[in-house]
N, C-alpha and C. Protein backbone atom coordinates (compact mmCIF):
# COMPACT_ATOMS: atom_id res chain seq x y z
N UNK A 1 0.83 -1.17 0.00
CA UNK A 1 0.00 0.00 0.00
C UNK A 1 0.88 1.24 0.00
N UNK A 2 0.69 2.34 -1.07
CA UNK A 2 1.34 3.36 -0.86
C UNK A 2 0.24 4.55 -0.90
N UNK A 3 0.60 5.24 -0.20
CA UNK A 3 -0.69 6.26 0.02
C UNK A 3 -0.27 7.30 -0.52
N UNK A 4 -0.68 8.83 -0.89
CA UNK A 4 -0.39 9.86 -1.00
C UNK A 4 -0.85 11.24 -0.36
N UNK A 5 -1.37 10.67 1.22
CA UNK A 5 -2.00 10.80 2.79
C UNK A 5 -1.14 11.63 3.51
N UNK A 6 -0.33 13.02 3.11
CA UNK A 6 0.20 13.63 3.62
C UNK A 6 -0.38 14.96 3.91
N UNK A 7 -0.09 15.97 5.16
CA UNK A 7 -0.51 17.43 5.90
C UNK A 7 0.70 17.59 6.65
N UNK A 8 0.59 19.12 6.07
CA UNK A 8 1.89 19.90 6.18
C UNK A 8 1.28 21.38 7.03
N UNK A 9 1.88 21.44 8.25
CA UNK A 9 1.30 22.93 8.94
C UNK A 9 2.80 23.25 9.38
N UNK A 10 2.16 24.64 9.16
CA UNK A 10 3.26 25.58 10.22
C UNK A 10 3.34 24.88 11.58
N UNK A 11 4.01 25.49 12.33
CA UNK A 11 4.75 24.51 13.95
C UNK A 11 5.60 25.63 14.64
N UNK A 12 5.44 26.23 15.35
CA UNK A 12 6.47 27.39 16.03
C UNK A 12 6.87 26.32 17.40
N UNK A 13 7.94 26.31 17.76
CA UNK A 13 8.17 25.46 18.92
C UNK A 13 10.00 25.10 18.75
N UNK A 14 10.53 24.52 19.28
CA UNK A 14 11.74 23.91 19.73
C UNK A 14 11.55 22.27 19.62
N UNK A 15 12.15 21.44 19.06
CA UNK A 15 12.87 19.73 19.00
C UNK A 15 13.92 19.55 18.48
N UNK A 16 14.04 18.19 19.12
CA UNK A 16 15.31 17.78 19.43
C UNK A 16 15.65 16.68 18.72
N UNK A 17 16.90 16.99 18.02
CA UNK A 17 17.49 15.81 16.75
C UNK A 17 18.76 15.51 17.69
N UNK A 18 19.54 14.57 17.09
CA UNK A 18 20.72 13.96 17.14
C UNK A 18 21.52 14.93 17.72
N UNK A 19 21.69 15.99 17.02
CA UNK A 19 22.69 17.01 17.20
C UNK A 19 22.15 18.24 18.14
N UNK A 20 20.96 18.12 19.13
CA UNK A 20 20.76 19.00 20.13
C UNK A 20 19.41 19.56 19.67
N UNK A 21 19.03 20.43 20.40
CA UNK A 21 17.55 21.45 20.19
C UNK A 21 18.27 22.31 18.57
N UNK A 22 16.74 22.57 18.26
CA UNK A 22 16.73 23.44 17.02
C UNK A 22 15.51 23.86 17.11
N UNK A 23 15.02 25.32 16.15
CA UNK A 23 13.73 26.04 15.98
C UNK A 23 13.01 25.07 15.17
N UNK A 24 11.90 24.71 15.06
CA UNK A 24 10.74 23.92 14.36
C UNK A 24 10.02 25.01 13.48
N UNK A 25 9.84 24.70 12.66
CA UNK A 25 8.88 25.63 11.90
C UNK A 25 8.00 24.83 10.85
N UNK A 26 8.08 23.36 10.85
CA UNK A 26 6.97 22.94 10.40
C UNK A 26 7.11 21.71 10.74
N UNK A 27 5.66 21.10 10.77
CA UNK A 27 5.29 19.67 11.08
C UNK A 27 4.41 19.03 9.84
N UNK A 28 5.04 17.92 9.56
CA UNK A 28 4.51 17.05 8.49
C UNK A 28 3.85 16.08 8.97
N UNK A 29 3.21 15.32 8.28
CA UNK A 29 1.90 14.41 8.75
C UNK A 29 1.42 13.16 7.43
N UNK A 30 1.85 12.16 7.70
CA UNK A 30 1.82 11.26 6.39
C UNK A 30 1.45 9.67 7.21
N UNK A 31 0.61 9.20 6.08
CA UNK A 31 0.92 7.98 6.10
C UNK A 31 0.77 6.51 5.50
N UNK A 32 1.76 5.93 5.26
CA UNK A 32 2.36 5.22 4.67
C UNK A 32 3.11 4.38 5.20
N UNK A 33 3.95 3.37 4.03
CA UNK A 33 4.96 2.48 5.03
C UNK A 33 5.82 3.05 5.94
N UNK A 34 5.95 2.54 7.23
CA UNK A 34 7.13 3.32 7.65
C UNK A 34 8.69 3.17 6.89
N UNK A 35 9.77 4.41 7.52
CA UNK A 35 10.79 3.88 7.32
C UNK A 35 11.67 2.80 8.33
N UNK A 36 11.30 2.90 9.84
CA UNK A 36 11.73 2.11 10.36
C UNK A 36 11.22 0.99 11.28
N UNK A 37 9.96 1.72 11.75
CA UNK A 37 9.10 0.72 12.44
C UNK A 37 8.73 -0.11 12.15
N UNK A 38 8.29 -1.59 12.35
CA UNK A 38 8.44 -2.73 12.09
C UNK A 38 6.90 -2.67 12.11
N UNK A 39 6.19 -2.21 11.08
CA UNK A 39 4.67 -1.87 10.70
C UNK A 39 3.84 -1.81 9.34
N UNK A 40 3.31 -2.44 8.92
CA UNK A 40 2.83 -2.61 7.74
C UNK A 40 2.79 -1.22 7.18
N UNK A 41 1.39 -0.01 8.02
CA UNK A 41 1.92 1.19 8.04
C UNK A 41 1.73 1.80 9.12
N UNK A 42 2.34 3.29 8.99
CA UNK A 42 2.20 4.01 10.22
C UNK A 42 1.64 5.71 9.83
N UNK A 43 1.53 6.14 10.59
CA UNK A 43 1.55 7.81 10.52
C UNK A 43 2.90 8.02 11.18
N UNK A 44 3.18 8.59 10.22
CA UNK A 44 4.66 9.64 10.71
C UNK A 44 4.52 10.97 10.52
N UNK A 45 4.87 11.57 11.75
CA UNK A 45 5.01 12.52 12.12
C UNK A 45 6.22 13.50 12.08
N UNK A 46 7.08 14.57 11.35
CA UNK A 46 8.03 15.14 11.16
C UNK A 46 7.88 16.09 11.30
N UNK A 47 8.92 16.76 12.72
CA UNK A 47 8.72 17.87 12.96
C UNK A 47 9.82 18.93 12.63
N UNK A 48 10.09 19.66 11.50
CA UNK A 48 11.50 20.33 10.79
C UNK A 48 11.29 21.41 10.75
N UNK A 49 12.72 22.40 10.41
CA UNK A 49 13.04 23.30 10.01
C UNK A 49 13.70 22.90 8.62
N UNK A 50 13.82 23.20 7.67
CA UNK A 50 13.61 23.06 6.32
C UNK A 50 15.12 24.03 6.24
N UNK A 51 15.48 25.31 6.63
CA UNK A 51 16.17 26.30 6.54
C UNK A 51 17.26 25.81 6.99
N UNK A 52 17.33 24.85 8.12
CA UNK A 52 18.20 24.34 8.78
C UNK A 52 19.31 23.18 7.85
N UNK A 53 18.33 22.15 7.10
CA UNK A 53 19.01 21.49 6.62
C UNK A 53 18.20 19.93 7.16
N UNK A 54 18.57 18.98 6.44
CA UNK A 54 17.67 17.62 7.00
C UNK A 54 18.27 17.12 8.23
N UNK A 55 19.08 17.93 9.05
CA UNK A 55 20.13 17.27 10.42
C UNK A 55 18.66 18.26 11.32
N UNK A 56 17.99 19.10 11.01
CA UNK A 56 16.65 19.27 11.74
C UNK A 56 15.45 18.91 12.02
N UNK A 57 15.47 17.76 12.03
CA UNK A 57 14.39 16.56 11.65
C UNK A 57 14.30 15.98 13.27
N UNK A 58 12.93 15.98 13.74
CA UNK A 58 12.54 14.75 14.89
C UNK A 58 11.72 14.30 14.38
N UNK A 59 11.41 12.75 14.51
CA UNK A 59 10.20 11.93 13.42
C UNK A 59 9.80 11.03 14.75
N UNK A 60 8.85 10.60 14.22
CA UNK A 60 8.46 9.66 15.24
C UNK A 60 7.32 8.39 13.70
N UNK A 61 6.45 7.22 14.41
CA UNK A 61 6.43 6.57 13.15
C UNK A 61 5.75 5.38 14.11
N UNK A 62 3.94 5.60 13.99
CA UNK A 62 3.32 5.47 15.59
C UNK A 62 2.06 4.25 14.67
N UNK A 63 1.62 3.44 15.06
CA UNK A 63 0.32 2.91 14.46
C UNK A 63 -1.08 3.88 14.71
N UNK A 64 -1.80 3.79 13.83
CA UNK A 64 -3.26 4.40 13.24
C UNK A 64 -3.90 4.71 14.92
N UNK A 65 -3.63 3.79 15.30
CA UNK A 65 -4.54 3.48 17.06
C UNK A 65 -3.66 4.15 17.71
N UNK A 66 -2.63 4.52 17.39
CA UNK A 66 -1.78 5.57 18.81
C UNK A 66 -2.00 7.31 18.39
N UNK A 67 -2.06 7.21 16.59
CA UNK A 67 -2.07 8.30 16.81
C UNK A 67 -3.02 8.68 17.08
N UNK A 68 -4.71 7.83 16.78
CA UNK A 68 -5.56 8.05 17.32
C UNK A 68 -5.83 8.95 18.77
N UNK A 69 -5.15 7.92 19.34
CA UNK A 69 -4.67 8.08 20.89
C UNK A 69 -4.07 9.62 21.19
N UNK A 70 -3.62 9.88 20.32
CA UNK A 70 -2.58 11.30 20.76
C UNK A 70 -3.02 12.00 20.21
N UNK A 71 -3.87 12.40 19.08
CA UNK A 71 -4.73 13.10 18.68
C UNK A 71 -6.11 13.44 19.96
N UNK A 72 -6.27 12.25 20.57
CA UNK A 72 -7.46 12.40 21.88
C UNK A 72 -6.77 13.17 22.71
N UNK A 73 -5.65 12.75 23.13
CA UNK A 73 -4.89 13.73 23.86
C UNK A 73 -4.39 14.70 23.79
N UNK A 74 -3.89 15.54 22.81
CA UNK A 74 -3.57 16.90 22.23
C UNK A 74 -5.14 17.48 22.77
N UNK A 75 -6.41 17.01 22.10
CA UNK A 75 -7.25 17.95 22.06
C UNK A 75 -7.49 18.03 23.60
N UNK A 76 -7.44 17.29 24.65
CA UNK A 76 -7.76 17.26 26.13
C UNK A 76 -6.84 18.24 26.58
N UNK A 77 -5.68 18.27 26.17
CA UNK A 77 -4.66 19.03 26.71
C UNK A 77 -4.72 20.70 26.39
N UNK A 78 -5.34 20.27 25.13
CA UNK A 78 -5.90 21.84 24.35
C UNK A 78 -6.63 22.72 24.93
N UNK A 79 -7.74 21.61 25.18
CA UNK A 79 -8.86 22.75 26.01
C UNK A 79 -8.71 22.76 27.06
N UNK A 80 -7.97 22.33 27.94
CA UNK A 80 -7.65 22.08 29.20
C UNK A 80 -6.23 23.61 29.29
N UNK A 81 -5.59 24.15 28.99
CA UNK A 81 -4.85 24.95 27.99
C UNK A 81 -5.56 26.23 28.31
N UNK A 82 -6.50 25.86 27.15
CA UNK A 82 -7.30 27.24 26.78
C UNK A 82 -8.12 27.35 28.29
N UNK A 83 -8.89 26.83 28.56
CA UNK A 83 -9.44 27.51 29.39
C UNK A 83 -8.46 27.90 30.89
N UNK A 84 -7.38 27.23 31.60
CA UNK A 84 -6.25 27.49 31.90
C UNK A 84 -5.85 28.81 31.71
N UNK A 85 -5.86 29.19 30.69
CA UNK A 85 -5.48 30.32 30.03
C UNK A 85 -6.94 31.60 29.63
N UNK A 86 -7.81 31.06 29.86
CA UNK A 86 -8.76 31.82 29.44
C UNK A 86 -9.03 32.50 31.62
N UNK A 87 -9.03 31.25 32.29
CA UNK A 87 -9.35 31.70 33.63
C UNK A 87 -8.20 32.59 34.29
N UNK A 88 -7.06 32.71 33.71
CA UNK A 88 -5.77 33.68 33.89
C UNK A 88 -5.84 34.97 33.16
N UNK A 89 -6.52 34.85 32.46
CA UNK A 89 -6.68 36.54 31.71
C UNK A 89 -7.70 37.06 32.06
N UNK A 90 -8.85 36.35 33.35
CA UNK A 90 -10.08 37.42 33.90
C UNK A 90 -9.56 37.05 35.23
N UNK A 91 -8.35 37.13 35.56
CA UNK A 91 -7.61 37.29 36.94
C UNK A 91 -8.60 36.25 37.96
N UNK A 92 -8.63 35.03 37.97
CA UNK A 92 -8.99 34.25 38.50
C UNK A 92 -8.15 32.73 39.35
């Protein structure tokens, strides 16, 4: 199976490759065979700076059901976040 199942967003943030922290400025989103995980397929996740060079790369390379999983969790963490943040800006 080869898919052509890829999303590409902006990403402002800091990760960490081989060679230490670097600026992120975009996150990729695909999926297909992996390259290393031992998985028919996966979603991989790539989080780069492009400007940097490909030594700015953190990947990760998760099954359908995890990212599921972390997709549930981003959004819990999200609104949990926002309103966090919403009850700090009416001084509460």
């Amino acid at each position: 199976m080869c898919t052509s199942i890829v999303e590409i967003t902006d990403a402002a943030g800091a990760g960490k490759s081989g060679d230490g922290w670097f600026e992120l400025t975009r996150a990729v989103v695909s999926y297909d065979h992996p390259h290393h995980a031992l998985l028919e397929e996966a979603v991989s996740i790539d989080f780069v700076n492009p400007a940097l060079g490909p030594g700015a790369r953190a990947a990760v390379e998760i099954t359908l059901q995890s990212a599921k999983e972390l997709a549930g969790a981003l959004a819990r963490a999200i609104t949990a976040a926002e309103a966090e943040k919403s009850a700090r800006s009416k001084g509460m």
